[in-house]
C-alpha atoms as a PDB file:
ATOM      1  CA  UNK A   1     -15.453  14.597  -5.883  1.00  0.00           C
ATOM      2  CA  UNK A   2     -16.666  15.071  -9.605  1.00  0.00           C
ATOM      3  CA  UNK A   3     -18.165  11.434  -9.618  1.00  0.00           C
ATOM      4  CA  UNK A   4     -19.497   9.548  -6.817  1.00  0.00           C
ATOM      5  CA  UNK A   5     -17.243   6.429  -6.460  1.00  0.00           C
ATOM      6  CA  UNK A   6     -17.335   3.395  -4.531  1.00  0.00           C
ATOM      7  CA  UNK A   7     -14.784   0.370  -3.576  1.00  0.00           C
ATOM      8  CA  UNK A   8     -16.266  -2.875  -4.489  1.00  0.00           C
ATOM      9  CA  UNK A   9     -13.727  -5.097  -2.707  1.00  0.00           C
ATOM     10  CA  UNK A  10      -9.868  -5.993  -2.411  1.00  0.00           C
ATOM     11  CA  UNK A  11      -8.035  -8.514  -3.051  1.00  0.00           C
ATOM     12  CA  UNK A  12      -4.094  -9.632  -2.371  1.00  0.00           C
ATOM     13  CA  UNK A  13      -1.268 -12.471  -2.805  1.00  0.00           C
ATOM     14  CA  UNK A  14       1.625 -13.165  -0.305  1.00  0.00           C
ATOM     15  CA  UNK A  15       4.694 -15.767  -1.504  1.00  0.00           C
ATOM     16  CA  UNK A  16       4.396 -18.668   0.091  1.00  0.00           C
ATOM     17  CA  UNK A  17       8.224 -18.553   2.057  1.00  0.00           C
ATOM     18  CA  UNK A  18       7.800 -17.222   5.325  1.00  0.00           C
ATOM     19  CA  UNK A  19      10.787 -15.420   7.239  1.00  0.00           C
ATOM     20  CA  UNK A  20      11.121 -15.370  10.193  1.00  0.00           C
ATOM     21  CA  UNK A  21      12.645 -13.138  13.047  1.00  0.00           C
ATOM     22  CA  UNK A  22      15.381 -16.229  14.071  1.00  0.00           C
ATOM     23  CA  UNK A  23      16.011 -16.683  10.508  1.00  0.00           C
ATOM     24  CA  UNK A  24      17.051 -12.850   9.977  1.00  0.00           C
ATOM     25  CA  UNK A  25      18.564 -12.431  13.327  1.00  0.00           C
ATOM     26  CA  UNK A  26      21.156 -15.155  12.328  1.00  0.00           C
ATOM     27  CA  UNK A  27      22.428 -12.973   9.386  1.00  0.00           C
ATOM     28  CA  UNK A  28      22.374  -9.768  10.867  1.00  0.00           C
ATOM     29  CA  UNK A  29      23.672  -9.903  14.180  1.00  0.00           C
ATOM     30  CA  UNK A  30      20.973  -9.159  16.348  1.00  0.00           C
ATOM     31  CA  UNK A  31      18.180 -10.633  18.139  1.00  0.00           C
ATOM     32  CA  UNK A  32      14.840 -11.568  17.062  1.00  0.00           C
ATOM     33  CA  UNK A  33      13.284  -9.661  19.856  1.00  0.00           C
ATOM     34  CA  UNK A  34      15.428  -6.423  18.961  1.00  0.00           C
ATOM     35  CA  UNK A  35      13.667  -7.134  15.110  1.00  0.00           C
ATOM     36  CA  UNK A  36       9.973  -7.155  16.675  1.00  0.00           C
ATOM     37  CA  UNK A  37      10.329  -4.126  19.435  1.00  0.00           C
ATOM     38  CA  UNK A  38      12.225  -1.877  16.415  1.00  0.00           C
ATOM     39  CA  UNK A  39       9.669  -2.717  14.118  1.00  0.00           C
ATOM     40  CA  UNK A  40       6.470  -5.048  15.264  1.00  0.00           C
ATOM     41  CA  UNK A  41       7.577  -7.722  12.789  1.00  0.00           C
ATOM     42  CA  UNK A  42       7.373 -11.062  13.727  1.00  0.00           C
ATOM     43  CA  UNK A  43       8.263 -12.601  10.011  1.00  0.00           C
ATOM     44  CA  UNK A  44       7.355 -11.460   6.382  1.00  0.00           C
ATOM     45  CA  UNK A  45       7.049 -13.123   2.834  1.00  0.00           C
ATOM     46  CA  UNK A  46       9.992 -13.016   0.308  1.00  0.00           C
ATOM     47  CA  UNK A  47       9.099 -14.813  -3.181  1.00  0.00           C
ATOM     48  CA  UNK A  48      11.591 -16.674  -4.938  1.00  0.00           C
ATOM     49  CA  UNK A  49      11.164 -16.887  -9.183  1.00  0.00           C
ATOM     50  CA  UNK A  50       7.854 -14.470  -9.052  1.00  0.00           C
ATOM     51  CA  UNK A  51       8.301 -10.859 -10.700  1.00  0.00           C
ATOM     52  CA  UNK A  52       6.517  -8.179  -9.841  1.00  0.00           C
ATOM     53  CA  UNK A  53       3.858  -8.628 -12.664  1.00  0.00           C
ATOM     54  CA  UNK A  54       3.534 -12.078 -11.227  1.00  0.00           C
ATOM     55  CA  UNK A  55       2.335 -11.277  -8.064  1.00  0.00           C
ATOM     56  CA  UNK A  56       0.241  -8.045  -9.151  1.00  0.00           C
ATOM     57  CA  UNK A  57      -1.572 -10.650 -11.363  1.00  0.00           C
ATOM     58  CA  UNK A  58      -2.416 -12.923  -8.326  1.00  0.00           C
ATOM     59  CA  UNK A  59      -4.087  -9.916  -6.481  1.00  0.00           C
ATOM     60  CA  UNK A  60      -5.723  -8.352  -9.205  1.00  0.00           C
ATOM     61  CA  UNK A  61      -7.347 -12.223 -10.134  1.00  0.00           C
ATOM     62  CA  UNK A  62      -8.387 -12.327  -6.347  1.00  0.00           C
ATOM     63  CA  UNK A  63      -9.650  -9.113  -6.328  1.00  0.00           C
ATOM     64  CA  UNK A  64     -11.910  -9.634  -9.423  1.00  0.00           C
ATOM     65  CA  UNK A  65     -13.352 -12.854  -7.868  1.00  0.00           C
ATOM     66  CA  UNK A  66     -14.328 -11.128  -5.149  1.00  0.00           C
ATOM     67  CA  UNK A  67     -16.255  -8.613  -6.999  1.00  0.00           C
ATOM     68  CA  UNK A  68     -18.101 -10.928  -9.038  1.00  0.00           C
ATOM     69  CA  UNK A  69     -16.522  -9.390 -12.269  1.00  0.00           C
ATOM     70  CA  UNK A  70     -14.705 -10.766 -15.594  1.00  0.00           C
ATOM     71  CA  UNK A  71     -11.086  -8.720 -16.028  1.00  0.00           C
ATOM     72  CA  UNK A  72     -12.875  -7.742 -19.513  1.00  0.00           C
ATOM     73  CA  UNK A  73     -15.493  -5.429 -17.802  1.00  0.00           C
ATOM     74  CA  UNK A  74     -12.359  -3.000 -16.561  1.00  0.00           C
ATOM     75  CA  UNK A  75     -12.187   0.305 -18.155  1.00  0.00           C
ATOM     76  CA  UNK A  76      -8.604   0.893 -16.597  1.00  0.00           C
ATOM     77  CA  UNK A  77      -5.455  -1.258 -15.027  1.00  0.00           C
ATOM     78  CA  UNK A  78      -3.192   1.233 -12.453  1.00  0.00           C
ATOM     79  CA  UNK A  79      -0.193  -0.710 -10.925  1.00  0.00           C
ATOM     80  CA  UNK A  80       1.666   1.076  -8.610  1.00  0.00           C
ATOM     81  CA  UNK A  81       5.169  -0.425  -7.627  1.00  0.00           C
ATOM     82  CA  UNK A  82       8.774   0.575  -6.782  1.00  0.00           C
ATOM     83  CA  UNK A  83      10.566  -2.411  -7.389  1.00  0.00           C
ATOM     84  CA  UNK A  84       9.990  -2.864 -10.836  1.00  0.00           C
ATOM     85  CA  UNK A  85      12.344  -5.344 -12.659  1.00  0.00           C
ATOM     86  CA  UNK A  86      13.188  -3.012 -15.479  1.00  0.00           C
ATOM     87  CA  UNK A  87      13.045   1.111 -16.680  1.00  0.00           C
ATOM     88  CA  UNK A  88      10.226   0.027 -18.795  1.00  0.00           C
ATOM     89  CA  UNK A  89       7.388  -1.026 -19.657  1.00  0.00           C
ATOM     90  CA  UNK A  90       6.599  -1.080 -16.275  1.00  0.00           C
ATOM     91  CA  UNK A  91       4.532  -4.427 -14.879  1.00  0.00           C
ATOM     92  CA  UNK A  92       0.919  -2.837 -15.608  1.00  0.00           C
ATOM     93  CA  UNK A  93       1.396  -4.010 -19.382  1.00  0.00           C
ATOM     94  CA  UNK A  94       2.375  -7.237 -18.261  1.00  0.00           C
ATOM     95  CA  UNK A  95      -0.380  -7.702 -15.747  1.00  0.00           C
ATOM     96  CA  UNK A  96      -3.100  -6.666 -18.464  1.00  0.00           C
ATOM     97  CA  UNK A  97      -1.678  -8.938 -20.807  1.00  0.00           C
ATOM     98  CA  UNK A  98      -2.059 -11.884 -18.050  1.00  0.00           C
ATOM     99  CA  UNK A  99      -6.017 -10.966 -17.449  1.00  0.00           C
ATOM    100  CA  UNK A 100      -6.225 -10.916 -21.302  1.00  0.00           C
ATOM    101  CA  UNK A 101      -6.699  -7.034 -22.179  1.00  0.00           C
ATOM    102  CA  UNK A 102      -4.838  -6.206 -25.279  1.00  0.00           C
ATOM    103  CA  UNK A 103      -6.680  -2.668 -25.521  1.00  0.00           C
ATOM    104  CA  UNK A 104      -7.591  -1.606 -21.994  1.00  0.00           C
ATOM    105  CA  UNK A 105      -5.410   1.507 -21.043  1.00  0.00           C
ATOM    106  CA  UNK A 106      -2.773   0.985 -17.918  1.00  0.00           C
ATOM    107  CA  UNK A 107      -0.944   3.556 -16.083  1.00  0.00           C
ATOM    108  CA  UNK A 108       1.724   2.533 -14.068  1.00  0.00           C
ATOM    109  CA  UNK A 109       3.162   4.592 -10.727  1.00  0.00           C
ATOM    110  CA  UNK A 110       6.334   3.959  -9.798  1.00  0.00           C
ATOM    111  CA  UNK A 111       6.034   5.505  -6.102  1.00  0.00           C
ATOM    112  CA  UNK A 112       7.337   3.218  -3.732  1.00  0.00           C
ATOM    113  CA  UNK A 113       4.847   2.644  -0.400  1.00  0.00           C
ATOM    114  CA  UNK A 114       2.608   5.436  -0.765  1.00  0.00           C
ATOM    115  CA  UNK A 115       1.855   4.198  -4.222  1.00  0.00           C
ATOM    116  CA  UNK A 116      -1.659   2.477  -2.876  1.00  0.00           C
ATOM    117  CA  UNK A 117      -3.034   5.896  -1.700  1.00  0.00           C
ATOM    118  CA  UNK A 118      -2.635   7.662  -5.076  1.00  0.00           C
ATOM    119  CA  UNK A 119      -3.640   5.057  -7.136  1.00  0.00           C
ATOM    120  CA  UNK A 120      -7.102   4.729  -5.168  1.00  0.00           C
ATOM    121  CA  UNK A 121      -7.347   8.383  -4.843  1.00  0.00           C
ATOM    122  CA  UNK A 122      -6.668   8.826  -8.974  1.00  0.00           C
ATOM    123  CA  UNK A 123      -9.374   5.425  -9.721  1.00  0.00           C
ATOM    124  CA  UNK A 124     -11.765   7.348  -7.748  1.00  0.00           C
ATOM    125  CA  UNK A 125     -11.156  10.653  -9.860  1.00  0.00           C
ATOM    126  CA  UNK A 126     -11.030   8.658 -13.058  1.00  0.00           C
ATOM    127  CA  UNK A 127     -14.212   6.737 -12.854  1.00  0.00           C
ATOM    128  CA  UNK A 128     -16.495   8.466 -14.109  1.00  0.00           C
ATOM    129  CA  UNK A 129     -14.271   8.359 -17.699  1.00  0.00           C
ATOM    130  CA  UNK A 130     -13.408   4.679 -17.686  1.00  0.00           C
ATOM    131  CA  UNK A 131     -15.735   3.058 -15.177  1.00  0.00           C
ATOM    132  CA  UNK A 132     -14.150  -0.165 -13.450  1.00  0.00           C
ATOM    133  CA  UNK A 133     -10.754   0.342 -12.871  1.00  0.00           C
ATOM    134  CA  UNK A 134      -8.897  -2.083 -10.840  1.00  0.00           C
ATOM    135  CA  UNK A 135      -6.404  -0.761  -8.425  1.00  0.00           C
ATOM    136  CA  UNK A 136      -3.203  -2.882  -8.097  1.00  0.00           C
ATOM    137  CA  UNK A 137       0.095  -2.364  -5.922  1.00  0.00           C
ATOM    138  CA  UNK A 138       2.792  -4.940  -5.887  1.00  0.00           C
ATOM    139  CA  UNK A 139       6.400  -5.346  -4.388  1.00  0.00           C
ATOM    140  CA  UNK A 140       9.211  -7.863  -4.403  1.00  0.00           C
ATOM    141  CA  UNK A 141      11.137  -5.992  -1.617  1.00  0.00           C
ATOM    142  CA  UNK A 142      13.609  -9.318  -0.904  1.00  0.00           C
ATOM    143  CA  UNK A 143      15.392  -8.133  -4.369  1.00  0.00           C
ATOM    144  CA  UNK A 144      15.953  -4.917  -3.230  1.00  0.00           C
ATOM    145  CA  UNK A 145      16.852  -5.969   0.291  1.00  0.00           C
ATOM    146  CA  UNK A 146      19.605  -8.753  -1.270  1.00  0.00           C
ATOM    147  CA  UNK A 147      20.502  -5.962  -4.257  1.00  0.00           C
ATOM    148  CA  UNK A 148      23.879  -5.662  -1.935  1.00  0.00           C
ATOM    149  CA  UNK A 149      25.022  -6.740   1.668  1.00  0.00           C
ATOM    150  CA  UNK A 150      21.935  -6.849   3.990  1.00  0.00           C
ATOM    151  CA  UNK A 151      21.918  -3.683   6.083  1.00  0.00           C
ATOM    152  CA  UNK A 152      20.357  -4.515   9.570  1.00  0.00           C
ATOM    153  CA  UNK A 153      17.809  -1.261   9.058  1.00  0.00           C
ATOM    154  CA  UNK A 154      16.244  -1.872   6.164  1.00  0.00           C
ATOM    155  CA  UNK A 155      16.696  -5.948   5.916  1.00  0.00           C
ATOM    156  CA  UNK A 156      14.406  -6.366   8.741  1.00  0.00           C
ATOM    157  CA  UNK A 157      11.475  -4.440   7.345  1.00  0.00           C
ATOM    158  CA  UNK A 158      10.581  -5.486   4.139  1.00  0.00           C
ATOM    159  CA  UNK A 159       8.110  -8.320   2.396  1.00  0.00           C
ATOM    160  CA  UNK A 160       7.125  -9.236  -0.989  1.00  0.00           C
ATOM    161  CA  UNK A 161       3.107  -9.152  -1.735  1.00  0.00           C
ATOM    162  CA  UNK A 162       0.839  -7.597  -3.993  1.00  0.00           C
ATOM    163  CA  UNK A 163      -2.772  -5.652  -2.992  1.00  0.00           C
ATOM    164  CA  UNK A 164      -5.560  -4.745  -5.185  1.00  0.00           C
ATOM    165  CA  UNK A 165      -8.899  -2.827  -5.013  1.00  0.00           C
ATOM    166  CA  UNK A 166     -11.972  -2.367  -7.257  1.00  0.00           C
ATOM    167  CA  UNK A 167     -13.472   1.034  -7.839  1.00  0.00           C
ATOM    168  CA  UNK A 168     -16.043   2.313 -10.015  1.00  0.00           C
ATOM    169  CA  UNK A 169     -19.080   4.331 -10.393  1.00  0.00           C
ATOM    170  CA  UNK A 170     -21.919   1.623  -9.391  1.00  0.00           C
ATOM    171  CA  UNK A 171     -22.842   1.865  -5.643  1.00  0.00           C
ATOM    172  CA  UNK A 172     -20.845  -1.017  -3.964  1.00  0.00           C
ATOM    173  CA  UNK A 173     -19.252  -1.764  -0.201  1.00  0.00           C
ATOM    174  CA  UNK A 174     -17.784   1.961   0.317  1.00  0.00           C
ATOM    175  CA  UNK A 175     -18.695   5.060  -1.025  1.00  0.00           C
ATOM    176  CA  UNK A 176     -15.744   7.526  -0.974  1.00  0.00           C
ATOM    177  CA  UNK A 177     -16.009  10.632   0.517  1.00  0.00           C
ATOM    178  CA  UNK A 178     -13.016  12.772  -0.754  1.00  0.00           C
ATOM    179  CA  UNK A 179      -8.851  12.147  -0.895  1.00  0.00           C
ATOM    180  CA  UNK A 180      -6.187  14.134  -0.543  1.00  0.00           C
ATOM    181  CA  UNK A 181      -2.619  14.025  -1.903  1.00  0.00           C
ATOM    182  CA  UNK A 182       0.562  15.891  -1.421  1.00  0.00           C
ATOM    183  CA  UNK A 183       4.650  15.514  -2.033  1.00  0.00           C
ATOM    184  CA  UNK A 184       7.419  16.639  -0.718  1.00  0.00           C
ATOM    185  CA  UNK A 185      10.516  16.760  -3.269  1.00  0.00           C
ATOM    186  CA  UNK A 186      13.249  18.196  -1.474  1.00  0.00           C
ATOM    187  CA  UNK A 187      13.033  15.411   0.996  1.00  0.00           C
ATOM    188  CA  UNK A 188      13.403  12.984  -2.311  1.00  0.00           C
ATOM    189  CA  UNK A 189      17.138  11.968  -1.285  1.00  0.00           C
ATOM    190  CA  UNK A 190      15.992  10.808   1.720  1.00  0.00           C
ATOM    191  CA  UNK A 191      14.343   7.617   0.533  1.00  0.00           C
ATOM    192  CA  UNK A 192      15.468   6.065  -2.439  1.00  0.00           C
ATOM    193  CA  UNK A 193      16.436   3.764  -4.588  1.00  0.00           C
ATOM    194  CA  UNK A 194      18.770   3.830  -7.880  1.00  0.00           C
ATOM    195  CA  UNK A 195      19.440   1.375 -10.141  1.00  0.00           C
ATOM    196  CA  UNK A 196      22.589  -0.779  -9.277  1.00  0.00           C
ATOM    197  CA  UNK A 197      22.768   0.565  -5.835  1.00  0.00           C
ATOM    198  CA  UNK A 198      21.488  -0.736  -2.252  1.00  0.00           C
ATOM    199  CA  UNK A 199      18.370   1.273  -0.946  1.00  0.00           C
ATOM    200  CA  UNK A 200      19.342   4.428   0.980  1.00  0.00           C
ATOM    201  CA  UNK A 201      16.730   5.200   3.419  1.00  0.00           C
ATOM    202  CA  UNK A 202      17.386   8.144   6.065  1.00  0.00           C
ATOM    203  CA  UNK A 203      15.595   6.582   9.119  1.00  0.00           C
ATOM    204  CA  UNK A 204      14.663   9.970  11.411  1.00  0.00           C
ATOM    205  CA  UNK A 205      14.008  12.118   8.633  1.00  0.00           C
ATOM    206  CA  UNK A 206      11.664   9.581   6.987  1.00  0.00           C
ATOM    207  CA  UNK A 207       9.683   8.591  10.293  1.00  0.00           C
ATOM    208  CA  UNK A 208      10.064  12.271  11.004  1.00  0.00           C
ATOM    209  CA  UNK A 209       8.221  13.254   8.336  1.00  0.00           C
ATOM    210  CA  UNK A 210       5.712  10.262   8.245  1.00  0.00           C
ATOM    211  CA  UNK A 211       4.630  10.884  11.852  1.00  0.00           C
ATOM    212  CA  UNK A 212       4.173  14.550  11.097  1.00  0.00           C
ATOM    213  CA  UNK A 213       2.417  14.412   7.499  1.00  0.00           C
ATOM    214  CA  UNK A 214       0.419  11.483   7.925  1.00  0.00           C
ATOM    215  CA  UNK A 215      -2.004  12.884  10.837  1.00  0.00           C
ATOM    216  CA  UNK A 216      -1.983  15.788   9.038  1.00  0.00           C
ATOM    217  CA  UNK A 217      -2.806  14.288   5.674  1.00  0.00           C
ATOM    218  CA  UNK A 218      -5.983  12.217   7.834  1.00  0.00           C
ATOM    219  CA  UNK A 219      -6.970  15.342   9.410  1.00  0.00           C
ATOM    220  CA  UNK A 220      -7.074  17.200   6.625  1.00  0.00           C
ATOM    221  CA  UNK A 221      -9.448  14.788   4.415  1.00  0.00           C
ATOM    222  CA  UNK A 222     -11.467  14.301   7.695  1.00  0.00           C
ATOM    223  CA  UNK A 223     -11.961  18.575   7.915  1.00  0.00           C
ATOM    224  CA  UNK A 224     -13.029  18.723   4.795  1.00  0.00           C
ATOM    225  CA  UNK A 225     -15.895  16.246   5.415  1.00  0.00           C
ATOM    226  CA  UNK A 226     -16.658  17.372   8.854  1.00  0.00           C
ATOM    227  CA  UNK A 227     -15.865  14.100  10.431  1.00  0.00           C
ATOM    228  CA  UNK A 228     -14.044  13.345  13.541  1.00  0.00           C
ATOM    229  CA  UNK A 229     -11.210  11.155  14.251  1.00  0.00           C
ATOM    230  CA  UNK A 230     -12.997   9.815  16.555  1.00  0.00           C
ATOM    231  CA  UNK A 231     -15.870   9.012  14.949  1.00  0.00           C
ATOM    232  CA  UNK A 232     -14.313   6.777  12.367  1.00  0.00           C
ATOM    233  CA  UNK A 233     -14.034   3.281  12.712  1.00  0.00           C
ATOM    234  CA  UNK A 234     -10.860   1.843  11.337  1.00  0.00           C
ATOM    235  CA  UNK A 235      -7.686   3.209   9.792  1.00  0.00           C
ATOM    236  CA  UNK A 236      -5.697   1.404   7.153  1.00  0.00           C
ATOM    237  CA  UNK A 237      -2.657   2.767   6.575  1.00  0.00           C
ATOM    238  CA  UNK A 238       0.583   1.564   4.578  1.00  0.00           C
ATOM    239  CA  UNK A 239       1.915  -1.184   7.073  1.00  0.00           C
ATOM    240  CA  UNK A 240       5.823   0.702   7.453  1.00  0.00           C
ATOM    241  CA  UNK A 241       6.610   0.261  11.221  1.00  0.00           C
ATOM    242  CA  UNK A 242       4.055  -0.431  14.160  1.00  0.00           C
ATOM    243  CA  UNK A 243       5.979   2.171  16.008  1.00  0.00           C
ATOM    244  CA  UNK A 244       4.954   4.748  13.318  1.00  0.00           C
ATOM    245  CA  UNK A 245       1.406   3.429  13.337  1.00  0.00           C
ATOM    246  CA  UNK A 246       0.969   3.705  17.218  1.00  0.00           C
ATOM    247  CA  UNK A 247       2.773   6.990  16.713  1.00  0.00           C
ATOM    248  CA  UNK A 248      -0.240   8.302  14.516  1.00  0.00           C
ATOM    249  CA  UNK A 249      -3.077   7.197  16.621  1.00  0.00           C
ATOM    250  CA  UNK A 250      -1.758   9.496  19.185  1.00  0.00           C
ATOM    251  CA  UNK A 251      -1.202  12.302  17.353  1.00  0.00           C
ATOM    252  CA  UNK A 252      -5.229  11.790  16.058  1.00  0.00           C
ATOM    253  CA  UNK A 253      -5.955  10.973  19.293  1.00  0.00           C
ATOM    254  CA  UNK A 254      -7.297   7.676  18.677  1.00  0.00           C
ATOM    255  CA  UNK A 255      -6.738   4.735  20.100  1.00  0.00           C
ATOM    256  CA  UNK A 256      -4.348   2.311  18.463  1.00  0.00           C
ATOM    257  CA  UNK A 257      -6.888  -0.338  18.533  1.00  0.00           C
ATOM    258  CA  UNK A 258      -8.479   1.958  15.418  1.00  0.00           C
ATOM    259  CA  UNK A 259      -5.600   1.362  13.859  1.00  0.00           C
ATOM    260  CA  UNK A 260      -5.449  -1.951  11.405  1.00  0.00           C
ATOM    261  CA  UNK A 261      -2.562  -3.425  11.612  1.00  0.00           C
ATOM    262  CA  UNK A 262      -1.001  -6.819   9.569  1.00  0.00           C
ATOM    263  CA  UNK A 263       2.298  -5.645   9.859  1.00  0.00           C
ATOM    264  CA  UNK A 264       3.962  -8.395  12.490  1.00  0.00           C
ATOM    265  CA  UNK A 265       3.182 -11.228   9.509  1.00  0.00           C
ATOM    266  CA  UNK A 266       3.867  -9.433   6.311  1.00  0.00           C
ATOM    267  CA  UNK A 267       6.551  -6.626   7.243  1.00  0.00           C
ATOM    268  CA  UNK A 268       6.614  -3.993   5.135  1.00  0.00           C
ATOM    269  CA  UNK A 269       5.464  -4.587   1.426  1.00  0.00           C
ATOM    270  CA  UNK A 270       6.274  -0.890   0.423  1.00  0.00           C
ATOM    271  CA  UNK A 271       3.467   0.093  -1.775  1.00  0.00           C
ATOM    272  CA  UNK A 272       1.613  -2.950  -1.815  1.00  0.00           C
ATOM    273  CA  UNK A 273       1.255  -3.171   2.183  1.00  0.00           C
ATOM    274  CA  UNK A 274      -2.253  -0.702   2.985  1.00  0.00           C
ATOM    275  CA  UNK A 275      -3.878  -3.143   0.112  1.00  0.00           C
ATOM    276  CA  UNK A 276      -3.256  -6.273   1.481  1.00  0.00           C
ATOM    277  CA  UNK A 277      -3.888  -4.656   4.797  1.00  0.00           C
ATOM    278  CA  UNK A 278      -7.948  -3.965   3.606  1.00  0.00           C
ATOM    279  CA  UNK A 279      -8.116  -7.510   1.994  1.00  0.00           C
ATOM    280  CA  UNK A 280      -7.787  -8.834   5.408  1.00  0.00           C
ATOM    281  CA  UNK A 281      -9.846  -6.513   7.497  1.00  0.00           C
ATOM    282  CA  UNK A 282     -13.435  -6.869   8.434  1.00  0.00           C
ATOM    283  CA  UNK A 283     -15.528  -3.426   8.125  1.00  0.00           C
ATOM    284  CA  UNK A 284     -17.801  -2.312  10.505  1.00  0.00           C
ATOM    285  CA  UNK A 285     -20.404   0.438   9.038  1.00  0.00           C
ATOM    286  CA  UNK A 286     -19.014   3.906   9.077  1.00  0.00           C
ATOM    287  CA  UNK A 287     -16.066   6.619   8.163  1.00  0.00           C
ATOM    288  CA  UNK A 288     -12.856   4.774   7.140  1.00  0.00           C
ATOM    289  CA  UNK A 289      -9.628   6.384   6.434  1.00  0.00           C
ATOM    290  CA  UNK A 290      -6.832   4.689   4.033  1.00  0.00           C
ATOM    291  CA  UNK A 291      -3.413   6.804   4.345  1.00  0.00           C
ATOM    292  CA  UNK A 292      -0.065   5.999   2.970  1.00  0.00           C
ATOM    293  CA  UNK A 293       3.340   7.715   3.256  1.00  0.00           C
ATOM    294  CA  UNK A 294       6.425   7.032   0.903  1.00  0.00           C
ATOM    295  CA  UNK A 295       9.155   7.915  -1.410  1.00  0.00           C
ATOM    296  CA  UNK A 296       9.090  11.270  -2.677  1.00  0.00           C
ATOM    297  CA  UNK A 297       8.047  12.304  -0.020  1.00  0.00           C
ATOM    298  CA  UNK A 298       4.564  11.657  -1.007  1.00  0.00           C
ATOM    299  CA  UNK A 299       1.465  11.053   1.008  1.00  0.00           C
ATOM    300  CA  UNK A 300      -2.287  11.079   0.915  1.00  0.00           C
ATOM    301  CA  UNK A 301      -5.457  10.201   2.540  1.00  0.00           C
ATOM    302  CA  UNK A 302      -8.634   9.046   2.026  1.00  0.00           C
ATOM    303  CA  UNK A 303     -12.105   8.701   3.508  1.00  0.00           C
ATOM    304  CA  UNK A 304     -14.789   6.598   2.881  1.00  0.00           C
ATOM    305  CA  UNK A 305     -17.793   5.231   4.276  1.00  0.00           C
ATOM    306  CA  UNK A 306     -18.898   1.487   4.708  1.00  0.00           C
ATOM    307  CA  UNK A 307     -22.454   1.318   3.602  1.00  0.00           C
ATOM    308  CA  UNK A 308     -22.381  -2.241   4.522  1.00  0.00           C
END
């Protein structure tokens, strides 16, 4: 890494409206056990009149409480999202104009569930340039999901939420290690999203993929720093499916317990989901891995190390 870098803390929003299994199930013909053992959701969060913007700005103000700092001290505002109301500007400009920056650079990623991963691999790159950058993913999934009749594979998955992390160059909670990141294009087709149509998402090729390149992705980064698998402590990965999760703790050869996992109250929050995910975990000291796998197909990893 050209600068040492360190995550300060995380932060994240959820709607209020829960959703449950039964309430789904009704509208889709199915059970709500069939929705839990296909998925490990129980219900998720759909907002009603909130953009985007709206709830990136909720995480990114819980985030900076945490830390103990003013939105003024950031050097840098990434917002990664792939549900983004318009072409552009994307939310980031909106979200920095909420905290009150009207001359702090933004960058936003429009890369739909692994867009977590790259923006805390890039902040971790970039610090050393712009010093605090805050780290924000947020998705309002429900608006894709309702964009056209609900489709029983993909209307059972998703949630609305927002995630946010704090990284910079002064020595904090977790000093990171080393990242990697990698796409796939000519599997783009398979998960997508144009504007005015429904969300097309080939299910086997994109869990295919995921359960293959994620591993690899985590044993890669954890090569590189001579670290076992099974010497790390917890993995936080984008929240897509339990089944995938489980699915990569085997193929580490972990046990699943290792594994973090929010995903039975949240669902899937696309990008946003491996944020919100570290806001609620407890670290113990020691290597921790944050992976994500999306649209693209892009993935990463990253490693880390509590220091308290």
């Amino acid at each position: 890494m050209p600068d040492t870098s360190y995550i300060h803390a995380f932060g994240a929003y959820v709607p209020d409206r829960v959703v449950t299994n039964a309430e789904l199930a009704s509208q889709l013909a199915c059970t709500p056990e069939w929705i839990e053992s296909a998925s490990g959701i129980r219900e998720r969060r759909w907002a009603g009149d909130e953009t985007v913007a709206d709830l990136a700005t909720a995480a990114a103000r819980d985030c900076l409480q945490r830390a103990g700092i003013e939105a003024a001290q950031l050097g840098l505002l990434i917002v990664a999202s792939g549900s983004g109301e318009r072409r552009f500007p994307g939310p980031a400009s909106t979200v920095a104009a909420a905290l009150g920056l009207n001359a702090t650079p933004v960058i936003d990623l429009p890369i739909a569930s692994a867009g977590s991963i790259f923006g805390l691999s890039l902040a971790s790159r970039l610090v050393g340039s712009y010093g605090e950058i805050l780290v924000i993913a947020a998705e309002k999934m429900s608006t894709v999901v309702h964009g056209a009749a609900l489709d029983q594979n993909t209307a059972i998955l998703f949630g609305d939420g927002a995630g946010a992390a704090l990284v910079s160059t002064r020595p904090g909670r977790f000093e990171v290690l080393d990242s990697v990141l990698h796409t796939n294009g000519e599997c783009r087709e398979d998960l997508a999203l144009n504007w005015g149509s429904p969300l097309h998402m080939n299910g086997p090729v994109v869990i295919r993929h995921a359960s293959r390149n994620l591993p690899a992705g985590i044993d890669e980064v954890l090569k590189r720093q001579n670290i076992r698998a099974a010497d790390v402590v917890q993995f936080v990965m984008h929240q897509a499916n339990q089944n995938l999760i489980t699915r990569v703790a085997k193929a580490l050869g972990v046990d699943a317990s290792r594994m973090f996992s929010n995903i039975a109250k949240y669902g899937n929050t696309s990008s946003a989901s491996m944020l919100i995910a570290a806001a609620e975990w407890e670290p113990s000291p020691g290597p921790v891995v944050f992976a994500g796998f999306g649209a693209g197909f892009n993935w990463g990893a990253l490693v880390a190390r509590s220091v308290r």
